[in-house]
N, C-alpha and C. Protein backbone atom coordinates (compact mmCIF):
# COMPACT_ATOMS: atom_id res chain seq x y z
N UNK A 1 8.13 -47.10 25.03
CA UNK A 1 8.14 -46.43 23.75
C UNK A 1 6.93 -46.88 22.95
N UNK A 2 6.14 -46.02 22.29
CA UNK A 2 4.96 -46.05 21.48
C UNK A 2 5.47 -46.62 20.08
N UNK A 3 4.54 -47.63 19.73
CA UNK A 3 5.05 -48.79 18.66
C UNK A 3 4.25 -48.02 17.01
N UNK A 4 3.22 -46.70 17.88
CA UNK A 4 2.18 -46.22 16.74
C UNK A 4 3.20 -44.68 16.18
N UNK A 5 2.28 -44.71 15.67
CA UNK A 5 2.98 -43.24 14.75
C UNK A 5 1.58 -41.78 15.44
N UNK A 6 1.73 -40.79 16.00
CA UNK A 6 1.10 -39.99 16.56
C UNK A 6 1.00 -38.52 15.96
N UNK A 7 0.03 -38.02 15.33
CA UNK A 7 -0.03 -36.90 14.71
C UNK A 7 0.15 -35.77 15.68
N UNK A 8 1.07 -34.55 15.07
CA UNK A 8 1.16 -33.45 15.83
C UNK A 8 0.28 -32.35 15.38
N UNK A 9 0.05 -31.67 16.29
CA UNK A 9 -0.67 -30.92 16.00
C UNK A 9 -2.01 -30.46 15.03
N UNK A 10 -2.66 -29.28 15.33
CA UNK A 10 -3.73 -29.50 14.77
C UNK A 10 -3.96 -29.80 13.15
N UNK A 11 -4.97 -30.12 12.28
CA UNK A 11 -5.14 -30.11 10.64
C UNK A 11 -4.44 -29.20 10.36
N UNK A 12 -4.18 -28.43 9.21
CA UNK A 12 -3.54 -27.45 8.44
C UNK A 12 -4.51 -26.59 7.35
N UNK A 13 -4.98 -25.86 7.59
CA UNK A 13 -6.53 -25.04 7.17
C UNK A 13 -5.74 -23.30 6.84
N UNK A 14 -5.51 -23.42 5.16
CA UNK A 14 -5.24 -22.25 4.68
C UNK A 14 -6.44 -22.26 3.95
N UNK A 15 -6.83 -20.83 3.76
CA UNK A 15 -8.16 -20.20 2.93
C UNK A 15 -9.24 -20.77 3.16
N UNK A 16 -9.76 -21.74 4.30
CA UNK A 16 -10.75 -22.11 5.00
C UNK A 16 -10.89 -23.48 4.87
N UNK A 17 -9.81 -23.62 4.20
CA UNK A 17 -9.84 -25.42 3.53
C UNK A 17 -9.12 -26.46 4.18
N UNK A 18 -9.69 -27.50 4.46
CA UNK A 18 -8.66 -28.42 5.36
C UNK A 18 -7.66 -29.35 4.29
N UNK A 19 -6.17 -28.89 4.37
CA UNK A 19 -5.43 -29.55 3.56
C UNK A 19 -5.17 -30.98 4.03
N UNK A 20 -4.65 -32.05 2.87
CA UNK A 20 -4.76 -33.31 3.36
C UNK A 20 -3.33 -34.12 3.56
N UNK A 21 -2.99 -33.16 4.64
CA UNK A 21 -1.90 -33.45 5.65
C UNK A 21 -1.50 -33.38 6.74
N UNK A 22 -0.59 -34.00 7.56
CA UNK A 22 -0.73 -33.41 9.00
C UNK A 22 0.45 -32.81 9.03
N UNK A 23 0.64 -31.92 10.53
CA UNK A 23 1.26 -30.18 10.44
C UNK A 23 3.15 -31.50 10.67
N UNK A 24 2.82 -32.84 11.53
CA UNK A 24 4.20 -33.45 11.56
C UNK A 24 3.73 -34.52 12.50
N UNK A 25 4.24 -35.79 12.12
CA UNK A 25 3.49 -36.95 13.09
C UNK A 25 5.10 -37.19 13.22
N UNK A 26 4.78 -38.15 14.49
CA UNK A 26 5.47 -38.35 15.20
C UNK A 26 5.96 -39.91 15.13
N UNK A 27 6.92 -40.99 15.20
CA UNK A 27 7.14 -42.21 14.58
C UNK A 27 8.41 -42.44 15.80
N UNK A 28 7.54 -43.14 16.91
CA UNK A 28 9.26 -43.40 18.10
C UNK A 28 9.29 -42.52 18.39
N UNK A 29 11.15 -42.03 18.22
CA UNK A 29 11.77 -41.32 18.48
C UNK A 29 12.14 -40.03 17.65
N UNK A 30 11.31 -40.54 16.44
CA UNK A 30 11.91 -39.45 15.75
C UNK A 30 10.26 -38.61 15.07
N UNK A 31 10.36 -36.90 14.91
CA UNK A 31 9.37 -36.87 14.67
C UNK A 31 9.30 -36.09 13.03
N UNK A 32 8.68 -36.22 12.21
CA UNK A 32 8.82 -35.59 11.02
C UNK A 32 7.46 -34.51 10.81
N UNK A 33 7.98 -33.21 9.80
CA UNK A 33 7.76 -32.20 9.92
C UNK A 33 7.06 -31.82 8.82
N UNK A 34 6.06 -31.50 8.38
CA UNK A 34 5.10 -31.01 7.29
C UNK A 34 6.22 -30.27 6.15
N UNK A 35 6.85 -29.89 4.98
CA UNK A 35 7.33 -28.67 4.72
C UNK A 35 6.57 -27.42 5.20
N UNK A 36 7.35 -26.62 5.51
CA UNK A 36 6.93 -25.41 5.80
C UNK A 36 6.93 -23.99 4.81
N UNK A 37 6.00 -23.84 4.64
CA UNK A 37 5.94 -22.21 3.38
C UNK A 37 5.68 -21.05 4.61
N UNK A 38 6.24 -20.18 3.90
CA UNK A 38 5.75 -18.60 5.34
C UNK A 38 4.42 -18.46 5.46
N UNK A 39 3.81 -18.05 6.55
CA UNK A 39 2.89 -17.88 6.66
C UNK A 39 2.69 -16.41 7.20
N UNK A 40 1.40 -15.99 7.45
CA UNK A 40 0.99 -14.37 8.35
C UNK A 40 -0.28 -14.51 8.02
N UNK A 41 -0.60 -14.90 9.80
CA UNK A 41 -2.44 -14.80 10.29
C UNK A 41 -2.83 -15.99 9.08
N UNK A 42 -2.14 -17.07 8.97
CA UNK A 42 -2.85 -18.12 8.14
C UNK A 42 -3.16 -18.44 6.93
N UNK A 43 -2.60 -17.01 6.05
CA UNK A 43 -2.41 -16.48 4.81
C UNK A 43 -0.36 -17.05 4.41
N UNK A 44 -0.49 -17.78 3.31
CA UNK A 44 0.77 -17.88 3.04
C UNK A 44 1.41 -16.27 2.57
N UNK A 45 2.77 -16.05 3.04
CA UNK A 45 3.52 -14.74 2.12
C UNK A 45 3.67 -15.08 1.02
N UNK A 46 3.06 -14.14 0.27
CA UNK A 46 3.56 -13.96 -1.22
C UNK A 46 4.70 -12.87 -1.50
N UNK A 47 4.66 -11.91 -0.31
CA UNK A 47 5.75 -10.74 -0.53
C UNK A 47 6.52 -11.30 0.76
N UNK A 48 7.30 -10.10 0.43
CA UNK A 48 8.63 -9.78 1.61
C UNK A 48 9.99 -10.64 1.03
N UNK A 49 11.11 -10.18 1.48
CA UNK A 49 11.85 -10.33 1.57
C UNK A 49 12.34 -11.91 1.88
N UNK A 50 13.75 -12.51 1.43
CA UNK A 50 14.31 -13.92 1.71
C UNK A 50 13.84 -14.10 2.91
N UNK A 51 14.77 -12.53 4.09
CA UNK A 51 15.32 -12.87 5.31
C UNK A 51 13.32 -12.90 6.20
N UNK A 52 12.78 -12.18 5.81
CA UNK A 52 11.43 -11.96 6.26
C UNK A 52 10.71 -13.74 6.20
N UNK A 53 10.95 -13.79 5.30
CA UNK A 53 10.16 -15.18 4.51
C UNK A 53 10.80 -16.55 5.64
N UNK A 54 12.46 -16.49 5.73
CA UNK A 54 12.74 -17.51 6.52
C UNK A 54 12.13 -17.46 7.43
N UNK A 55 12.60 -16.32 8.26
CA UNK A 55 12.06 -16.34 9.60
C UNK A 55 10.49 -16.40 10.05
N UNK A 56 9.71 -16.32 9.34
CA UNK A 56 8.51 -16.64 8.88
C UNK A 56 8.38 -18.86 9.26
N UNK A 57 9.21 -19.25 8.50
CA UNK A 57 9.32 -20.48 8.11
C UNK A 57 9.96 -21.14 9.62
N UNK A 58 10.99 -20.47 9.46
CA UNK A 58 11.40 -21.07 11.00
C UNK A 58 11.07 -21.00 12.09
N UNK A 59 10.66 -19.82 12.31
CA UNK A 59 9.49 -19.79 13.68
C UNK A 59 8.39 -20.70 14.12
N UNK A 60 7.69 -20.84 12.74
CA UNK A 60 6.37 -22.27 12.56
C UNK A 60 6.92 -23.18 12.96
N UNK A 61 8.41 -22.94 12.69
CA UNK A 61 8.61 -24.73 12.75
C UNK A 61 8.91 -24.76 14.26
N UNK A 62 9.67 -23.99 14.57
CA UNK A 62 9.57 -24.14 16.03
C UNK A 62 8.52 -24.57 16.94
N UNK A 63 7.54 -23.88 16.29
CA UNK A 63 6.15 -23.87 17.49
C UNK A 63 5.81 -25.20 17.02
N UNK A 64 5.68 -25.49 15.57
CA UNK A 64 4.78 -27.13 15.33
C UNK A 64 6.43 -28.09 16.05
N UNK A 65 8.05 -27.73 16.29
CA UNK A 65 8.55 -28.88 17.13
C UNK A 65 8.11 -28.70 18.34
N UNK A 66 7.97 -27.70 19.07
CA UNK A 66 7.22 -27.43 20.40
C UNK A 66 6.23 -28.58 21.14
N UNK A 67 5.01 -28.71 19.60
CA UNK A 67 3.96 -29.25 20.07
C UNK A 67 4.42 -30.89 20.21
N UNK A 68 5.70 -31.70 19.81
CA UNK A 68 6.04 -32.29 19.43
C UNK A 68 7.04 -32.63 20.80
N UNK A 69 7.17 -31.86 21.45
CA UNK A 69 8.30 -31.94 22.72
C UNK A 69 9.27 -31.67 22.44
N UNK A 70 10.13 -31.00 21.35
CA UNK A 70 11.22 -31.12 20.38
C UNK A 70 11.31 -29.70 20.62
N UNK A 71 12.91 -29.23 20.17
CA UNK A 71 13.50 -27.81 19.87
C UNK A 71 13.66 -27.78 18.84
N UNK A 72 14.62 -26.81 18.36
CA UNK A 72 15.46 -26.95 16.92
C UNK A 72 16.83 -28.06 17.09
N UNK A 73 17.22 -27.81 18.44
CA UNK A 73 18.54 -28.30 19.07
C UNK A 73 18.23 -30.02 18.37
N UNK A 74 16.54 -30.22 18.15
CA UNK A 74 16.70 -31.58 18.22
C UNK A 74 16.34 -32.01 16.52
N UNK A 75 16.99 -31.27 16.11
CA UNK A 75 16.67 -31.36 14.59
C UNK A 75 18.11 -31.95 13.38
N UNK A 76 18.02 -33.06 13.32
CA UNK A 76 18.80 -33.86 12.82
C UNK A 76 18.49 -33.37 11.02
N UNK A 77 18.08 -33.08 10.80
CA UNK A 77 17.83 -33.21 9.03
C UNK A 77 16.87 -31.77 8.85
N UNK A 78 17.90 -31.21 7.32
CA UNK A 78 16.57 -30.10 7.10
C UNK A 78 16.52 -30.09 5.55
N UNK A 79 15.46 -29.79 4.60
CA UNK A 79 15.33 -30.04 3.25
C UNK A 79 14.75 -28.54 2.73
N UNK A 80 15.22 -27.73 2.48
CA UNK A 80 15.27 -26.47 1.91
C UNK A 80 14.85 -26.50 0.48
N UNK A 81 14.07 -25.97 -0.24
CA UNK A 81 13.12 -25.68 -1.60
C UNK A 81 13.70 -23.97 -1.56
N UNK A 82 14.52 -23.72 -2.51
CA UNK A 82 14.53 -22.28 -2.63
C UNK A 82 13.72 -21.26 -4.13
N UNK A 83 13.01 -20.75 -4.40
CA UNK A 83 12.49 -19.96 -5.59
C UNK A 83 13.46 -19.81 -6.18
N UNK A 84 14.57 -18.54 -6.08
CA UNK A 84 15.93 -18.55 -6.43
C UNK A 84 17.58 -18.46 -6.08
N UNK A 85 18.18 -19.05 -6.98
CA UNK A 85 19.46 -19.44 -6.20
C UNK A 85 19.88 -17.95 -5.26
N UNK A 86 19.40 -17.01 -6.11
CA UNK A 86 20.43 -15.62 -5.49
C UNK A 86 19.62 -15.72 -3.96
N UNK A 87 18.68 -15.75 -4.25
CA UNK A 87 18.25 -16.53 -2.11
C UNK A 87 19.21 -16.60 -1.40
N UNK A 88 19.80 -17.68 -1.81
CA UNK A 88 20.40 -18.40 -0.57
C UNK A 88 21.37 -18.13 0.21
N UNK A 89 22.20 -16.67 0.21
CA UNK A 89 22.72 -15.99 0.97
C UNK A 89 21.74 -15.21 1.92
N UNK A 90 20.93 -14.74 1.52
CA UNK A 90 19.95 -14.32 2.32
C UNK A 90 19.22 -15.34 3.62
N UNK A 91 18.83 -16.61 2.64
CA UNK A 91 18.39 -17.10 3.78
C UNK A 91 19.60 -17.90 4.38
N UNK A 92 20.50 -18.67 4.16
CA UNK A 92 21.86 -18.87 4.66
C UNK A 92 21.88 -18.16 6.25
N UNK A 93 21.97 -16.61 5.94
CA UNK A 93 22.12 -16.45 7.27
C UNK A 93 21.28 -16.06 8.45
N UNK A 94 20.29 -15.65 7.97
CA UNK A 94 18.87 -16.53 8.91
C UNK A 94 19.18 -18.03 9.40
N UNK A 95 18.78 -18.80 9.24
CA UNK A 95 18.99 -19.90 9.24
C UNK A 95 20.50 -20.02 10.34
N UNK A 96 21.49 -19.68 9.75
CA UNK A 96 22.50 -19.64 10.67
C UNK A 96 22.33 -19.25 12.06
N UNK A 97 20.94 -17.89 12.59
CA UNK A 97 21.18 -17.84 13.23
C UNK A 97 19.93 -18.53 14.05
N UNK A 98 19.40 -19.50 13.69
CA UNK A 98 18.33 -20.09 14.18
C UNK A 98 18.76 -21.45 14.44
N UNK A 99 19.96 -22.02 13.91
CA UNK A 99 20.82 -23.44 14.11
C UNK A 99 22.12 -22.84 14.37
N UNK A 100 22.83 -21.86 15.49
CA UNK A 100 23.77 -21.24 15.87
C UNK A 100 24.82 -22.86 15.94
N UNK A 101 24.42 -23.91 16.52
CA UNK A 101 25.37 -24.47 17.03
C UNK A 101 24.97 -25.92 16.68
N UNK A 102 25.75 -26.86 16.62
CA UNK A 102 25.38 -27.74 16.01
C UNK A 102 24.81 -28.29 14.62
N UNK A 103 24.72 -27.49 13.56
CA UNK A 103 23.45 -27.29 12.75
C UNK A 103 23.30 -28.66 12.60
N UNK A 104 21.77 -28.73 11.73
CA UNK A 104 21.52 -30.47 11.22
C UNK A 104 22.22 -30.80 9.65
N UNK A 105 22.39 -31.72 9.37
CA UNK A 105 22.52 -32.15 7.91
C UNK A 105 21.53 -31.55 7.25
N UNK A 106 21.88 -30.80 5.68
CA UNK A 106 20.90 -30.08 5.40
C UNK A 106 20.92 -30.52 3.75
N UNK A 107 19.65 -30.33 3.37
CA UNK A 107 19.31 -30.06 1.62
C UNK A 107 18.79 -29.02 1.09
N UNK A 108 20.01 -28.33 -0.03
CA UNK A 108 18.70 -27.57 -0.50
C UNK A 108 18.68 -27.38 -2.13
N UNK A 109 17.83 -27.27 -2.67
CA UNK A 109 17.42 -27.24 -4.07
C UNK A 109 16.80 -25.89 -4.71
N UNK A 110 16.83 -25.71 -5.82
CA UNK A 110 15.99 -24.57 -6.17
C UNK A 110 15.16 -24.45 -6.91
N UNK A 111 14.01 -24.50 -6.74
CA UNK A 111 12.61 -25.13 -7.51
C UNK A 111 11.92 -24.36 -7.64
N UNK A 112 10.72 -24.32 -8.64
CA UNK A 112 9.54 -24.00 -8.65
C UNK A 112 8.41 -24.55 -7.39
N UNK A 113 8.54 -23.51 -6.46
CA UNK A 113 7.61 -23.88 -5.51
C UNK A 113 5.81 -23.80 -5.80
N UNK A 114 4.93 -24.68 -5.01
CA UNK A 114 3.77 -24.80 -5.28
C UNK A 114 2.68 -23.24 -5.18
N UNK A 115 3.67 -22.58 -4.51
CA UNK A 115 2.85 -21.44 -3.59
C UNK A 115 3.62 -20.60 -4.00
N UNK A 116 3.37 -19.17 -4.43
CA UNK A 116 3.89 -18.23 -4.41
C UNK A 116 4.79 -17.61 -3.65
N UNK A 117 5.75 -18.31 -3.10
CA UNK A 117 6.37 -17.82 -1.82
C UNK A 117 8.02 -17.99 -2.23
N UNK A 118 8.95 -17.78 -1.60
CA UNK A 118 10.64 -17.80 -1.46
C UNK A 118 11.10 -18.91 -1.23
N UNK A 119 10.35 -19.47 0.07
CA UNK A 119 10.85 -20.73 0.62
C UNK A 119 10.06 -21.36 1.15
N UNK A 120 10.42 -22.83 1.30
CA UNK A 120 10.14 -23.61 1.86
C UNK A 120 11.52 -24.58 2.83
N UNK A 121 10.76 -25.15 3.71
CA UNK A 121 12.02 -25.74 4.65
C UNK A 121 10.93 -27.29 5.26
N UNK A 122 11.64 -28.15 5.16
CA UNK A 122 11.12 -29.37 6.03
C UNK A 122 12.43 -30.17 6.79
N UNK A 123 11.92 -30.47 7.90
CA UNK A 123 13.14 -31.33 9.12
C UNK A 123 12.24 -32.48 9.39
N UNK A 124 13.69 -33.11 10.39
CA UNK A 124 13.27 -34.17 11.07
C UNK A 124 14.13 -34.01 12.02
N UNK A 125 12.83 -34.45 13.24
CA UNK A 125 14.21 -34.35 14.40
C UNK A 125 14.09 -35.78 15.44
N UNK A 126 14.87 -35.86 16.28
CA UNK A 126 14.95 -36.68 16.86
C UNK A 126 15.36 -36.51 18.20
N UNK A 127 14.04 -37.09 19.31
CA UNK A 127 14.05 -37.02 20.23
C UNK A 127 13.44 -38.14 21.53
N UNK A 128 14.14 -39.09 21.98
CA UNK A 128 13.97 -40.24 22.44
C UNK A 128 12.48 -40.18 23.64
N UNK A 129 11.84 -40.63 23.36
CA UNK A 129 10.66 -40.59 24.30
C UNK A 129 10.93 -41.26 25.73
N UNK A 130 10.48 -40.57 26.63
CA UNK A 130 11.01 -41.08 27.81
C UNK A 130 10.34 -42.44 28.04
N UNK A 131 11.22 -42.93 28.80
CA UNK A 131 10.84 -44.83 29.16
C UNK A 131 9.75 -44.75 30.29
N UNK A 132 9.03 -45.84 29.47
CA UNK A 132 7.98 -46.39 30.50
C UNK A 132 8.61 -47.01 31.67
N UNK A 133 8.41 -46.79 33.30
CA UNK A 133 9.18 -47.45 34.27
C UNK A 133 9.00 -48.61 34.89
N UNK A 134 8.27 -49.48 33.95
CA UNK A 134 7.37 -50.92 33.97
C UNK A 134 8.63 -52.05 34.32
């Protein structure tokens, strides 16, 4: 098991700018996840819909747990930022069907987000790195 902490995936470069974070580093066993805002072609959503916007959000996250060796299956914790409360039926069941089974322990709040967007979502998941056979 790696004693360092390992960045996932590539920088994070909206509007040509390199933001000063990484997309989710990795710590052991467990790996943590950038928040996620919707995105399309690298442009955050400012329009569309709750259910549009989640699935937007959750998909990214998939691909940045991907790069990570991770599913959703391996997602212990999720921290939800909603624009407004009337949301959260909307995204509720998105979400439901993207954590069908098991879901993780979840948070969610309803804030003034940084970005013009519906939502935001950040996890952590946890997934044991295979043993060195030393």
């Amino acid at each position: 098991m790696s004693d360092s902490k390992t960045v996932i995936g590539a920088p994070l470069v909206i509007g040509g700018r390199k933001l000063s974070l990484s997309r989710a580093i990795r710590a052991g066993d467990t790996v943590y996840l950038t928040g996620q805002i919707p995105m399309h072609d690298g442009v955050p959503m400012t329009t569309g819909t709750i259910e549009q916007q989640t699935r937007a959000v959750l998909d990214e996250i998939t691909q940045t747990l991907a790069l990570a060796g991770c599913t959703r299956a391996d997602v212990v914790k999720a921290m939800v930022w909603l624009r407004e409360r009337a949301d959260f039926a909307g995204f509720n069941a998105v979400y439901a069907d993207y954590f069908p089974h098991d879901p993780p322990a979840r948070s969610a709040l309803v804030s003034d987000l940084l970005v013009d967007c519906r939502v935001e979502v950040e996890v952590i998941a946890w997934r044991p790195l295979p043993k060195d056979p030393a």
